[in-house]
N, C-alpha and C. Protein backbone atom coordinates (compact mmCIF):
# COMPACT_ATOMS: atom_id res chain seq x y z
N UNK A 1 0.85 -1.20 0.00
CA UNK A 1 0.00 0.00 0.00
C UNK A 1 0.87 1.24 0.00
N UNK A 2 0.33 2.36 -1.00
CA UNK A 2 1.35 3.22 -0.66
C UNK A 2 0.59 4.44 -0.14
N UNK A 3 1.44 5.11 0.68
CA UNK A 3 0.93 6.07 1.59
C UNK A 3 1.92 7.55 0.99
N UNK A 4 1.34 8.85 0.84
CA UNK A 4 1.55 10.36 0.18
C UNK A 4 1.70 10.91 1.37
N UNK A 5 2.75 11.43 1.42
CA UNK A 5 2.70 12.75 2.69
C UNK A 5 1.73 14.07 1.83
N UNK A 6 1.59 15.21 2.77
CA UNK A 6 0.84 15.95 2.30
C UNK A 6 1.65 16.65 0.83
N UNK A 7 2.93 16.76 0.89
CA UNK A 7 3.65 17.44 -0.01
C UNK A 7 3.80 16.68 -1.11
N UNK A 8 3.34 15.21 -1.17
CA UNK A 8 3.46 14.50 -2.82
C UNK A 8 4.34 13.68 -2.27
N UNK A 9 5.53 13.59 -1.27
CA UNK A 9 6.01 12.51 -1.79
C UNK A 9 5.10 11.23 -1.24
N UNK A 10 5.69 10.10 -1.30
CA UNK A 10 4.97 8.75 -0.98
C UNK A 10 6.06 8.06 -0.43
N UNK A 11 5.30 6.94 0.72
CA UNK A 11 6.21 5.85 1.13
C UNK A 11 5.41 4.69 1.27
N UNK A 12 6.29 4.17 0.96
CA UNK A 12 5.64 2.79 1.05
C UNK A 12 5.69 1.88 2.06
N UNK A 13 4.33 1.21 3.11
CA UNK A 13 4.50 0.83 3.99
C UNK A 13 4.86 -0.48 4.09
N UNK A 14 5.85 -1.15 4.46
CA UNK A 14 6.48 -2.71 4.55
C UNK A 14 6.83 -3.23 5.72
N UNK A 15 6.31 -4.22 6.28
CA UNK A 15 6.75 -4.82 7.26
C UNK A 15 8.40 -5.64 7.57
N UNK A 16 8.61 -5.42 8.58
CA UNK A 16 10.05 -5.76 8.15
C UNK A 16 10.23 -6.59 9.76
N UNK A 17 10.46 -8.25 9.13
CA UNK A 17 11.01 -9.45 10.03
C UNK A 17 12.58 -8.67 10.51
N UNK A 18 12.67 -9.22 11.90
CA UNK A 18 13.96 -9.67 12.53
C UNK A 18 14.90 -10.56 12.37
N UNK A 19 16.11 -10.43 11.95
CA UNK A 19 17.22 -11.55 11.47
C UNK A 19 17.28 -11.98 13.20
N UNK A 20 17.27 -13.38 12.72
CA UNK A 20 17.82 -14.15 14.06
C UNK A 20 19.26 -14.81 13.96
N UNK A 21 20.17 -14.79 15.09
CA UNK A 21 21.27 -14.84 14.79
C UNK A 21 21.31 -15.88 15.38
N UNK A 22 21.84 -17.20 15.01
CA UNK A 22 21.84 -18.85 15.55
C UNK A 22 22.85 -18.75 16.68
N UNK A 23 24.15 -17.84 16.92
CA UNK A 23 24.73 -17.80 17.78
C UNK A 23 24.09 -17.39 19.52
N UNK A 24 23.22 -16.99 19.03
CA UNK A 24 22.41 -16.77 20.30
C UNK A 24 20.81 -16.82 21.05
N UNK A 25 20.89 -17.22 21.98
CA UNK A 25 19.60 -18.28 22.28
C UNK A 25 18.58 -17.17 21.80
N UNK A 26 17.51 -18.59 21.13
CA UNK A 26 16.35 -17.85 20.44
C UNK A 26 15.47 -17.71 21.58
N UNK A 27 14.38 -16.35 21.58
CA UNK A 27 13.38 -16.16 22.31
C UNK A 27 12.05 -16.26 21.03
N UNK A 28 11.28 -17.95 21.58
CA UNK A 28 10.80 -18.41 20.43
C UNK A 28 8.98 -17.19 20.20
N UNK A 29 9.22 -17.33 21.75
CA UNK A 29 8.17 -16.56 21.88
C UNK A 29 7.91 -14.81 21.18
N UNK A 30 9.40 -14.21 20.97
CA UNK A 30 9.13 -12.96 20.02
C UNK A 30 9.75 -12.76 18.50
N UNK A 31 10.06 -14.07 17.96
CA UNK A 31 11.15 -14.34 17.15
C UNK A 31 9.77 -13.88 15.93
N UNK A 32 10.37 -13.48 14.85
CA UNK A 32 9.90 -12.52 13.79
C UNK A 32 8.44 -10.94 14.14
N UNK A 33 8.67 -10.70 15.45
CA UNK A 33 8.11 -9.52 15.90
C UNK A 33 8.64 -8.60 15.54
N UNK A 34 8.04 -7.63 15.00
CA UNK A 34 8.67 -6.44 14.81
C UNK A 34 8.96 -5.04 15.49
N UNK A 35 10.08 -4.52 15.64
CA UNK A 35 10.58 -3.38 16.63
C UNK A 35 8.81 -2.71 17.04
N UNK A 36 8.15 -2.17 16.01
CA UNK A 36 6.91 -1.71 17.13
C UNK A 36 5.83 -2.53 17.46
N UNK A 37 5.90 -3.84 17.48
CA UNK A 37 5.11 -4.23 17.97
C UNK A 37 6.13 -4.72 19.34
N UNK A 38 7.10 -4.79 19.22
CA UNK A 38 7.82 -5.01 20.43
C UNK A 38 7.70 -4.01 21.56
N UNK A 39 7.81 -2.73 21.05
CA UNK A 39 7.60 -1.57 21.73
C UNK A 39 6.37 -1.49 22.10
N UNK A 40 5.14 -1.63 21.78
CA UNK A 40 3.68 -1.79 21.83
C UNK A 40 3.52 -3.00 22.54
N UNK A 41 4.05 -3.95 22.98
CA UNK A 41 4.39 -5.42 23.63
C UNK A 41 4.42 -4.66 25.48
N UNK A 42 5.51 -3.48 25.46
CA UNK A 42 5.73 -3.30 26.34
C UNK A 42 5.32 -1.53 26.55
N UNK A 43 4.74 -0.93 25.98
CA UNK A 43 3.41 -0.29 26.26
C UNK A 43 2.57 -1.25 27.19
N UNK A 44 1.97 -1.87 26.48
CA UNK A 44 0.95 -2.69 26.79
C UNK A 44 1.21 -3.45 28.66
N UNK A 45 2.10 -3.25 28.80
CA UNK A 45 3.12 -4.19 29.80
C UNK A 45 2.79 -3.00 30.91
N UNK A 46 3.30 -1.81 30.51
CA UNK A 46 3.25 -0.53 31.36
C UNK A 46 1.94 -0.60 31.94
N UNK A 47 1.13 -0.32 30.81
CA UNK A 47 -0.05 -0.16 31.31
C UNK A 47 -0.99 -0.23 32.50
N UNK A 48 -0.85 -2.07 31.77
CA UNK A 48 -1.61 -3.28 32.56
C UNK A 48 -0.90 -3.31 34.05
N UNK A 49 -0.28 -2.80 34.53
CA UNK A 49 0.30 -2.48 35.87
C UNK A 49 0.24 -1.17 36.24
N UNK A 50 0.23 -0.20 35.83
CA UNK A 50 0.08 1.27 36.22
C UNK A 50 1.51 1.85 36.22
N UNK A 51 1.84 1.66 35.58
CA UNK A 51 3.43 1.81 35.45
C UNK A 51 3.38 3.42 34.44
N UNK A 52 3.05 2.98 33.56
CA UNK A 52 3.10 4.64 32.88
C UNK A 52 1.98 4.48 31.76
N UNK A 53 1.34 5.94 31.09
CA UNK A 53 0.36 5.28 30.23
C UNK A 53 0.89 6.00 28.87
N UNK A 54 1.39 5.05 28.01
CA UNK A 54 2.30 5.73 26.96
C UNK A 54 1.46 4.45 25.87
N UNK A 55 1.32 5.52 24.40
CA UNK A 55 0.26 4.91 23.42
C UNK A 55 1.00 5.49 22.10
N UNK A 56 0.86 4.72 21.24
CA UNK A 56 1.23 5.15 19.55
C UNK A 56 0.54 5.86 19.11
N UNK A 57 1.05 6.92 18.18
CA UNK A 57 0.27 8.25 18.20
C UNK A 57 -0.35 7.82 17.07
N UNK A 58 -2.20 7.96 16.71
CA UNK A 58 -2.78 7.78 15.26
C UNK A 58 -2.23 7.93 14.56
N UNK A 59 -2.12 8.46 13.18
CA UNK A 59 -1.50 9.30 11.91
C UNK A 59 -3.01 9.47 11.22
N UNK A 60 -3.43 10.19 11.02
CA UNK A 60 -4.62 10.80 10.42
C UNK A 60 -4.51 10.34 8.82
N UNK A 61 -5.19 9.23 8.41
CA UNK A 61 -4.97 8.84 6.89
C UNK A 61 -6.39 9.42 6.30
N UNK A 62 -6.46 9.63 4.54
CA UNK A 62 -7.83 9.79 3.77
C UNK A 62 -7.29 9.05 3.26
N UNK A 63 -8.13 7.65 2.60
CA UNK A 63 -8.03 6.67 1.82
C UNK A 63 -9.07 7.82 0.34
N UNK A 64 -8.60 7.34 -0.89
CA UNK A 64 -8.65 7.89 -1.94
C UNK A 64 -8.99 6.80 -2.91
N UNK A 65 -8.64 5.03 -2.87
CA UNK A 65 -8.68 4.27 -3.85
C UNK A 65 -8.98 2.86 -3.25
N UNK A 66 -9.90 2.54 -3.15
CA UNK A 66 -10.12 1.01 -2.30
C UNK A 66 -10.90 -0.12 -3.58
N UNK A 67 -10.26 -0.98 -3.44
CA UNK A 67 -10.37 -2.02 -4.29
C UNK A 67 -11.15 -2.97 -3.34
N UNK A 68 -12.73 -3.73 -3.67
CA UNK A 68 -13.74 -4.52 -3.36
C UNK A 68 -13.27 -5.88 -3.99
N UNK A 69 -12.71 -6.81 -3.70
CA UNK A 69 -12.20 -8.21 -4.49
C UNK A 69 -13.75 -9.05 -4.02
N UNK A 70 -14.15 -8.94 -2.75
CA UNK A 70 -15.20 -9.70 -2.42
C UNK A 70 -16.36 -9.02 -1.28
N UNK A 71 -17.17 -8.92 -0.99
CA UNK A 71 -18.15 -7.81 -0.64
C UNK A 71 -17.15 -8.39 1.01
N UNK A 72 -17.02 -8.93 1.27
CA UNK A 72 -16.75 -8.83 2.63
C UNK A 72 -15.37 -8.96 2.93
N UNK A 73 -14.91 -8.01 2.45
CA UNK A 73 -13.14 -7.13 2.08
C UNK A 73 -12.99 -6.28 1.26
N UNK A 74 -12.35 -5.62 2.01
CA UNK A 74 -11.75 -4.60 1.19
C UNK A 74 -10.34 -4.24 1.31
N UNK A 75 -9.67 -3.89 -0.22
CA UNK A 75 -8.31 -3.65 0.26
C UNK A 75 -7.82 -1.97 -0.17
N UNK A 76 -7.66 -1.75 0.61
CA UNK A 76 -7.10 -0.21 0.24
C UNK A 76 -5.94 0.17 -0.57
N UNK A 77 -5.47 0.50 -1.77
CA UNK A 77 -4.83 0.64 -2.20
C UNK A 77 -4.37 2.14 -2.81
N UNK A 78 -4.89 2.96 -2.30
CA UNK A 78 -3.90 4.22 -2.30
C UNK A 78 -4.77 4.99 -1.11
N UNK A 79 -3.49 5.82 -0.40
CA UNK A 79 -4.32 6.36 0.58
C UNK A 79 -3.02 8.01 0.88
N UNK A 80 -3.59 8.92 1.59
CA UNK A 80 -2.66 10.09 1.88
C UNK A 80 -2.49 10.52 3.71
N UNK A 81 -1.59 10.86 3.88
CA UNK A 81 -1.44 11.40 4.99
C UNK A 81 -1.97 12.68 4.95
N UNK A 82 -2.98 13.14 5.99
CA UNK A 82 -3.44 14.51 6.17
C UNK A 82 -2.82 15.44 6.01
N UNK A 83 -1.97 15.12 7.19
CA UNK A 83 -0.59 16.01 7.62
C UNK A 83 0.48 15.32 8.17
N UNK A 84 1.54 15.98 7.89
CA UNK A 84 3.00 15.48 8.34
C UNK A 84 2.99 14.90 10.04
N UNK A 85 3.78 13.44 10.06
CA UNK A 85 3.49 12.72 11.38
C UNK A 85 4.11 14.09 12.05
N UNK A 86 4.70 13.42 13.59
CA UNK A 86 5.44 14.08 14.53
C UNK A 86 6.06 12.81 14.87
N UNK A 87 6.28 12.69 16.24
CA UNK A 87 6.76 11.02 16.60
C UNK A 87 6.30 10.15 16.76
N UNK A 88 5.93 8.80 16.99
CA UNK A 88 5.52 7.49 16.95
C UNK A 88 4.36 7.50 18.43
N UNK A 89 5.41 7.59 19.97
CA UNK A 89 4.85 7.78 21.00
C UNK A 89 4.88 8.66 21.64
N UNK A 90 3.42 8.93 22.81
CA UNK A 90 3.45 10.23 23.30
C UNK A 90 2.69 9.61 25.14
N UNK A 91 3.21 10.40 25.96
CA UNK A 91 2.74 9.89 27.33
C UNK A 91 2.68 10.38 28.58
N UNK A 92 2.67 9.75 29.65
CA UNK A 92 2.85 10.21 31.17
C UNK A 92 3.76 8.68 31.40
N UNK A 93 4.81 9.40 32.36
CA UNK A 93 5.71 8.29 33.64
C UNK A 93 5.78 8.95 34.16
N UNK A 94 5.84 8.90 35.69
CA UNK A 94 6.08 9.58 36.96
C UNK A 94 5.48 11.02 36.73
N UNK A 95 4.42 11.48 36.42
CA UNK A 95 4.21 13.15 36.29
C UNK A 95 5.38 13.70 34.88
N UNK A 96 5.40 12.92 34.96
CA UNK A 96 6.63 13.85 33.33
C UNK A 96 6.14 13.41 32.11
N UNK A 97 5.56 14.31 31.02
CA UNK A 97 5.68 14.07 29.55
C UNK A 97 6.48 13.22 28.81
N UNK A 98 6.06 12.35 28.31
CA UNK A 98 7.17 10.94 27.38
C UNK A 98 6.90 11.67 25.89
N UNK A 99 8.06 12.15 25.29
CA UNK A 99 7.27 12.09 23.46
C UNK A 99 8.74 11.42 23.13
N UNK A 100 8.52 10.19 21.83
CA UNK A 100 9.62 9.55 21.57
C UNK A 100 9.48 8.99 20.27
N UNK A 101 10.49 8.76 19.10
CA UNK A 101 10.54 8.24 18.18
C UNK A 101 10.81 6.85 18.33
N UNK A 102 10.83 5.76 17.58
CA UNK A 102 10.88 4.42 17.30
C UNK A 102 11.45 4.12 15.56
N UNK A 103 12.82 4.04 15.68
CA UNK A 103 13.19 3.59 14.53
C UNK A 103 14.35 2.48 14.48
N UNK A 104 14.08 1.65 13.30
CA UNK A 104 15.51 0.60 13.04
C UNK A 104 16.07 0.95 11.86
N UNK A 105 17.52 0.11 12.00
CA UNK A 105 18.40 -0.10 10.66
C UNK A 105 19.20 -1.49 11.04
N UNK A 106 19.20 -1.94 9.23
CA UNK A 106 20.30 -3.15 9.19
C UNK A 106 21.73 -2.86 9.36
N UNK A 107 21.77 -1.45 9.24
CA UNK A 107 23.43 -0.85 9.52
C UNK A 107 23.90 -1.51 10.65
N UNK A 108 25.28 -1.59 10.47
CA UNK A 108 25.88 -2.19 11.39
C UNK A 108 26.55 -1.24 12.44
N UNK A 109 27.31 -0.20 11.93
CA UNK A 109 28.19 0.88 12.80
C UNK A 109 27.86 1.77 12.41
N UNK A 110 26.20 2.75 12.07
CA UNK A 110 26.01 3.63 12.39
C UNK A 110 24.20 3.81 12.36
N UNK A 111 23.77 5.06 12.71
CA UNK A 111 22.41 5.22 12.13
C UNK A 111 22.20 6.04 11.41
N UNK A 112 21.48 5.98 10.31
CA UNK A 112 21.49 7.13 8.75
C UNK A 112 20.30 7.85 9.53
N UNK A 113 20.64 9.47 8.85
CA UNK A 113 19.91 10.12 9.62
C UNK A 113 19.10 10.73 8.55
N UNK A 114 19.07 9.69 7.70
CA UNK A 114 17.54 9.22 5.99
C UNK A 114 16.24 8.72 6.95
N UNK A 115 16.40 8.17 7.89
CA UNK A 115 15.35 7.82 8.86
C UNK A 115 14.39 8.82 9.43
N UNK A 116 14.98 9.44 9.81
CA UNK A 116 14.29 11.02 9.81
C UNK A 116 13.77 12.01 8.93
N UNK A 117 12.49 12.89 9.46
CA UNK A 117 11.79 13.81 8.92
C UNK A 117 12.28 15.35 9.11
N UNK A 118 12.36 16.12 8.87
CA UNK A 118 12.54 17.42 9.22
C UNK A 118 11.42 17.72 10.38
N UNK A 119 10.12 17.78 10.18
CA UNK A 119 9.21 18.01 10.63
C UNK A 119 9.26 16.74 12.48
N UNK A 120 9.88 15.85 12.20
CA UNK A 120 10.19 15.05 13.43
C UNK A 120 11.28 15.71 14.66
N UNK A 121 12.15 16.32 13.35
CA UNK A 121 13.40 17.27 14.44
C UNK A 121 12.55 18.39 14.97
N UNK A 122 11.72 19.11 14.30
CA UNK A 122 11.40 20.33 14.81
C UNK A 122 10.30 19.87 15.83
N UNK A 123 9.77 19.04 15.50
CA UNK A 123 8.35 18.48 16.77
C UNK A 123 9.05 18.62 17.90
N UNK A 124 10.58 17.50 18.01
CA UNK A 124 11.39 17.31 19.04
C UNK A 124 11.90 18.58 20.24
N UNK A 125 12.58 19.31 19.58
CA UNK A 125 12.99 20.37 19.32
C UNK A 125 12.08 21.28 20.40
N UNK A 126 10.88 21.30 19.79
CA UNK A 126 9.40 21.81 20.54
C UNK A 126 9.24 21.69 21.51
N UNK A 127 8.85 20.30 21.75
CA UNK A 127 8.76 19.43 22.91
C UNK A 127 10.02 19.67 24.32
N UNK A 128 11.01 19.77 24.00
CA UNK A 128 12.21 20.17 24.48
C UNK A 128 12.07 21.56 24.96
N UNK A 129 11.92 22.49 24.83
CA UNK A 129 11.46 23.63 24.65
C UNK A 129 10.44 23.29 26.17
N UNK A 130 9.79 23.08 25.70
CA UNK A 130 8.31 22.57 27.34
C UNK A 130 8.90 21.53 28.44
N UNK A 131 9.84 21.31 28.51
CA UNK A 131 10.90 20.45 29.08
C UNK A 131 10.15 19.16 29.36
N UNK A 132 9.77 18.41 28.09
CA UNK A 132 9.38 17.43 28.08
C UNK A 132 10.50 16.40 27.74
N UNK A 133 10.27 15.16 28.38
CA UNK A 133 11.45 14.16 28.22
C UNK A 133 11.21 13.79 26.80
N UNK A 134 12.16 13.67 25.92
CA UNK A 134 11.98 13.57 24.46
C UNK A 134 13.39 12.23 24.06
N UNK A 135 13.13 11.11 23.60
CA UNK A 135 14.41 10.65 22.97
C UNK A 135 13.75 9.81 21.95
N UNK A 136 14.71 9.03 21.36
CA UNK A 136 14.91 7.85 20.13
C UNK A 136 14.98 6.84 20.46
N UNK A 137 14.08 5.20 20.31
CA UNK A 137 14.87 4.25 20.62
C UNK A 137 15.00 3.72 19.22
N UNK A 138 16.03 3.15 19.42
CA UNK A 138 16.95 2.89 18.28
C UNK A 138 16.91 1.47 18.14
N UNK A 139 16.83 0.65 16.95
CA UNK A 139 17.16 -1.02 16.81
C UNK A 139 17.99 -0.86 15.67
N UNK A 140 19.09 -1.93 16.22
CA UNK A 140 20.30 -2.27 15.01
C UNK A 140 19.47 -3.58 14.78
N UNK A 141 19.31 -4.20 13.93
CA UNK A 141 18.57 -5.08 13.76
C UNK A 141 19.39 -6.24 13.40
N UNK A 142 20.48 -5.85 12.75
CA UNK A 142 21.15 -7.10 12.32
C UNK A 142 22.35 -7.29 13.01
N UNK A 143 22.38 -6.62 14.19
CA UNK A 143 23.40 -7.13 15.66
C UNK A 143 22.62 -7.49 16.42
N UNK A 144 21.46 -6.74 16.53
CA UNK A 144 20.43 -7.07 17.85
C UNK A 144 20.73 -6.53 18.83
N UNK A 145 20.89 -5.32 18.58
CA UNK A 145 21.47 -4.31 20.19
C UNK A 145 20.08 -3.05 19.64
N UNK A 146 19.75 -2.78 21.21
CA UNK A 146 18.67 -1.80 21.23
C UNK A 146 19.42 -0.53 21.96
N UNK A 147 18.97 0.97 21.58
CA UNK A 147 19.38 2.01 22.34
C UNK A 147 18.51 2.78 22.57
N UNK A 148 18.53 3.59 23.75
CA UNK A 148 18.01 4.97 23.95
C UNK A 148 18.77 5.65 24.06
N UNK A 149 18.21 7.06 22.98
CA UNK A 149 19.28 7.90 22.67
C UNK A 149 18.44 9.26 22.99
N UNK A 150 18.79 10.16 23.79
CA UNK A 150 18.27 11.37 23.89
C UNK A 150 18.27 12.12 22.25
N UNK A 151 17.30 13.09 22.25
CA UNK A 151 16.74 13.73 21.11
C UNK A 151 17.83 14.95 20.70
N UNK A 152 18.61 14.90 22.22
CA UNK A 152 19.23 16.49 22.01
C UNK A 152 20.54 15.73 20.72
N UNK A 153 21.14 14.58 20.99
CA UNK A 153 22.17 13.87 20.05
C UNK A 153 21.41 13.92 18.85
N UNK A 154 20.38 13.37 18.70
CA UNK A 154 19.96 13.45 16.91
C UNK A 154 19.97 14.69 16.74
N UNK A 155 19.24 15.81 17.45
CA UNK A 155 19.47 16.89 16.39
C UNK A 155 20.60 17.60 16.38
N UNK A 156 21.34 17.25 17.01
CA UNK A 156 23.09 17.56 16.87
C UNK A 156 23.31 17.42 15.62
N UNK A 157 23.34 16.09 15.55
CA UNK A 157 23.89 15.65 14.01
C UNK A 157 22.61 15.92 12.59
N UNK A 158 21.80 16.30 13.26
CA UNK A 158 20.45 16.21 12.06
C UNK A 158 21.22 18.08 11.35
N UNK A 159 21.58 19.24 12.53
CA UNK A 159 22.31 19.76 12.23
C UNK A 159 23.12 20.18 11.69
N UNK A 160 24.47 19.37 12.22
CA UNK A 160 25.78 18.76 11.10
C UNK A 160 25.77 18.63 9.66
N UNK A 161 24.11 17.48 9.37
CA UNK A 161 24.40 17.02 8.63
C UNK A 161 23.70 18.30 7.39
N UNK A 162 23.21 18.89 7.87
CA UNK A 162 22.56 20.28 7.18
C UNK A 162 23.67 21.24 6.95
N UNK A 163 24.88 21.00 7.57
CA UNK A 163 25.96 22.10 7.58
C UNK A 163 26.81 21.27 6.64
N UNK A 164 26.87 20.30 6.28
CA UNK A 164 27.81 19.57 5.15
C UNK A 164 28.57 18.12 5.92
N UNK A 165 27.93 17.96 6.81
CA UNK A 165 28.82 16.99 8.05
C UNK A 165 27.79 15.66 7.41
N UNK A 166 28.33 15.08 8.28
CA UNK A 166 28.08 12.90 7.74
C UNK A 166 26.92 13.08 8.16
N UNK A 167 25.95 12.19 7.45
CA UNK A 167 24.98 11.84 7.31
C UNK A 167 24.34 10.74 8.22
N UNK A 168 25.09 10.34 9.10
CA UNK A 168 25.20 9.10 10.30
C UNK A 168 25.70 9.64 11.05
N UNK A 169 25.00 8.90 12.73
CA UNK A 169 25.34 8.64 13.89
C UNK A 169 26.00 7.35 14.14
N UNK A 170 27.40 7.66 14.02
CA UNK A 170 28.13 6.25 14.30
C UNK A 170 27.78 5.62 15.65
N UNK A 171 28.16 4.53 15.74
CA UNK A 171 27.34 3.84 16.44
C UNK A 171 28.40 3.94 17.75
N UNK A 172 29.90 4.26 17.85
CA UNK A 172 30.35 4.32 18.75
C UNK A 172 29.84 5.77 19.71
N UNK A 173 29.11 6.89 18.80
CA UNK A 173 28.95 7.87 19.54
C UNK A 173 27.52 7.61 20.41
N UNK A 174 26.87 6.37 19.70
CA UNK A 174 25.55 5.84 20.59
C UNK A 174 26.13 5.21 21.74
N UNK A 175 26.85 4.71 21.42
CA UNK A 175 27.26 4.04 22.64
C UNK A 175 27.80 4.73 24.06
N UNK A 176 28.30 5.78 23.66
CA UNK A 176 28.49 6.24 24.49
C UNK A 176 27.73 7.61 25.24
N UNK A 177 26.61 8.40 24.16
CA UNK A 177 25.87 9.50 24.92
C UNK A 177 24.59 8.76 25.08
N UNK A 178 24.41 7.13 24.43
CA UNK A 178 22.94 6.86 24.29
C UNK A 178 23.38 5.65 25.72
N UNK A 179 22.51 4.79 26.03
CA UNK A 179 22.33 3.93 27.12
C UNK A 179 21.36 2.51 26.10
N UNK A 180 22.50 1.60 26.28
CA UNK A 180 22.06 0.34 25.56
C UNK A 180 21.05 -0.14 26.57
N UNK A 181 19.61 -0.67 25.67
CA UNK A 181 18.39 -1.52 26.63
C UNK A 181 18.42 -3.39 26.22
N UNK A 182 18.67 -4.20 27.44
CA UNK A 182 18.90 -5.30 26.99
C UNK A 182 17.23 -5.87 27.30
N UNK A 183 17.13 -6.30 26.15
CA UNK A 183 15.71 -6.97 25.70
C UNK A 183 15.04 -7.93 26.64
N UNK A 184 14.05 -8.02 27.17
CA UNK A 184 13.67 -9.27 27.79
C UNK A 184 12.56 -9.69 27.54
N UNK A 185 11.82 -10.88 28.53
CA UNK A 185 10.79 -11.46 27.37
C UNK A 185 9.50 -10.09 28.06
N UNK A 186 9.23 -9.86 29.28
CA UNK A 186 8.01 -9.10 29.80
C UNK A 186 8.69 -8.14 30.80
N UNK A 187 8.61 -6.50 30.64
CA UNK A 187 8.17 -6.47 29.21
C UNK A 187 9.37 -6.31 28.01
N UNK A 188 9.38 -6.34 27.05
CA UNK A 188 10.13 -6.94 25.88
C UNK A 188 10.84 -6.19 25.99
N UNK A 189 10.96 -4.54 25.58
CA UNK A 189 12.18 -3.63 25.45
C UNK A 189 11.82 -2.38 26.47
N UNK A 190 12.81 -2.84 27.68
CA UNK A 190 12.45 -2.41 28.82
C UNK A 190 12.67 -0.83 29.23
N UNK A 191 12.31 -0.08 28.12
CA UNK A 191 13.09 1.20 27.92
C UNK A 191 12.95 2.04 29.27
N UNK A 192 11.63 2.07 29.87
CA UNK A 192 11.47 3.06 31.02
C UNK A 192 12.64 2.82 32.29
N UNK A 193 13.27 1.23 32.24
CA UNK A 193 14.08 0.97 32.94
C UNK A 193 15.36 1.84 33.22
N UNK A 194 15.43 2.18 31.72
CA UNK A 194 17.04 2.76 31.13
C UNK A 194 16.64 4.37 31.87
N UNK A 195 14.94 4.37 31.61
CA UNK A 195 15.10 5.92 31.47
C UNK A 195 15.40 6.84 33.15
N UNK A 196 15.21 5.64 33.61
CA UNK A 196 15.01 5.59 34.99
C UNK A 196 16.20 6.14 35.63
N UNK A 197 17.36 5.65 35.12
CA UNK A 197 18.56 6.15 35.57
C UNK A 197 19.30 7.33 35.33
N UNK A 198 17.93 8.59 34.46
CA UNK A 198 18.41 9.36 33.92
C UNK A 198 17.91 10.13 34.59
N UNK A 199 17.09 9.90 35.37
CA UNK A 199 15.66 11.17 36.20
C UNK A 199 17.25 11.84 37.57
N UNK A 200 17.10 13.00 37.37
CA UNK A 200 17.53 13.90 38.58
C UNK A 200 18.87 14.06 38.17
N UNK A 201 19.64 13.53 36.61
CA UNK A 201 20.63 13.88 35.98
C UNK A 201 20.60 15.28 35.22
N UNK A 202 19.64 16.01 35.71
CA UNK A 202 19.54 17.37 35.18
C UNK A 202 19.56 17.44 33.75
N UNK A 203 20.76 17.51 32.89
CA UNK A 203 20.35 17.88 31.22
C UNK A 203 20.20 17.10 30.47
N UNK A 204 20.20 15.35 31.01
CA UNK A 204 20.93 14.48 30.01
C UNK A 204 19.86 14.45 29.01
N UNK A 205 18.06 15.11 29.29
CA UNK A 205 17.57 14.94 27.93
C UNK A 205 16.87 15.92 27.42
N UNK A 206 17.79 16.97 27.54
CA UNK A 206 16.91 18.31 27.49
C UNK A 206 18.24 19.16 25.79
């Protein structure tokens, strides 16, 4: 199906499996899940305990072209975005504002910062501004390492890369301003855990 931002261009929406790596024990139970339903795994996890109430933000679609194969289906085949997203999730933990992106790459040692919207930096940006906690979690997909990366590092380099600078966040600079989240089965990608160790560190996400 392909989906039009408001300005004409189009993307096309594809689901995209997890490489499993035989060197290391399979978790049979989330094996071909995908990064947001993993993340939505453990939404869902928050919830159902009172832990925090953090939800995937709609995206406001007009469908334009729907194809009837049999009266009881339908498949949509062209549709537009209203308006330009912002980020993926938006929330409450502890009395504090959550707004956060959700993206992967097969890259190995860095993240392309092609993943990003303009309109995503400036949402961020915003949000920051209202001293709302704002970051990225990040999936390398074909190492299998997860990160949280504060928002203030992407638009560093979203920056840079507007000034003539690399087009990637190498992965050694994640490693070291972002905080790696090790996966488990419940809930799956335990991000509030990570974020936890950041509360009363004053700037780390501002």
């Amino acid at each position: 199906m392909t989906i039009k931002y408001p300005k004409g261009s189009s993307h096309l929406l594809t689901s995209h499996s997890k490489k499993v790596s035989t060197k290391k024990p399979i978790n049979f139970a989330n094996r071909g899940m995908s990064f947001e339903a993993e993340i939505n795994q453990t939404n869902q996890y928050y919830l159902d305990r009172g832990i925090a109430v953090i939800h995937k933000k709609p995206t406001p679609v007009q469908i334009v072209n729907v194809d009837y194969p049999k009266r009881s289906a339908a498949v949509i085949k062209e549709a537009y975005f209203k308006e330009a997203s912002t980020t993926d999730y938006n929330g409450v933990y502890k009395g504090k504002y959550i707004d956060f992106e959700a993206k992967e790459t097969k890259n190995k040692t860095s993240f392309p910062l092609t993943n990003f919207h303009e309109h995503q930096i400036v949402h961020m940006e915003k949000c920051l501004v209202q001293e709302g906690i704002v970051f990225v979690l990040m999936s390398f997909s074909s190492i299998r390492r997860y990160f949280l990366v504060p928002a203030s590092l992407v638009i560093e380099f979203w920056s840079k890369q507007n000034n003539n600078g690399r087009k990637s966040i190498p992965l050694t600079v994640i490693e070291e301003r972002g905080s790696e989240i090790i996966p488990g089965f419940s809930p799956r990608i335990p991000y509030l855990e990570t974020l936890d160790r950041y509360f009363g560190e004053g700037d780390n996400f501002k």
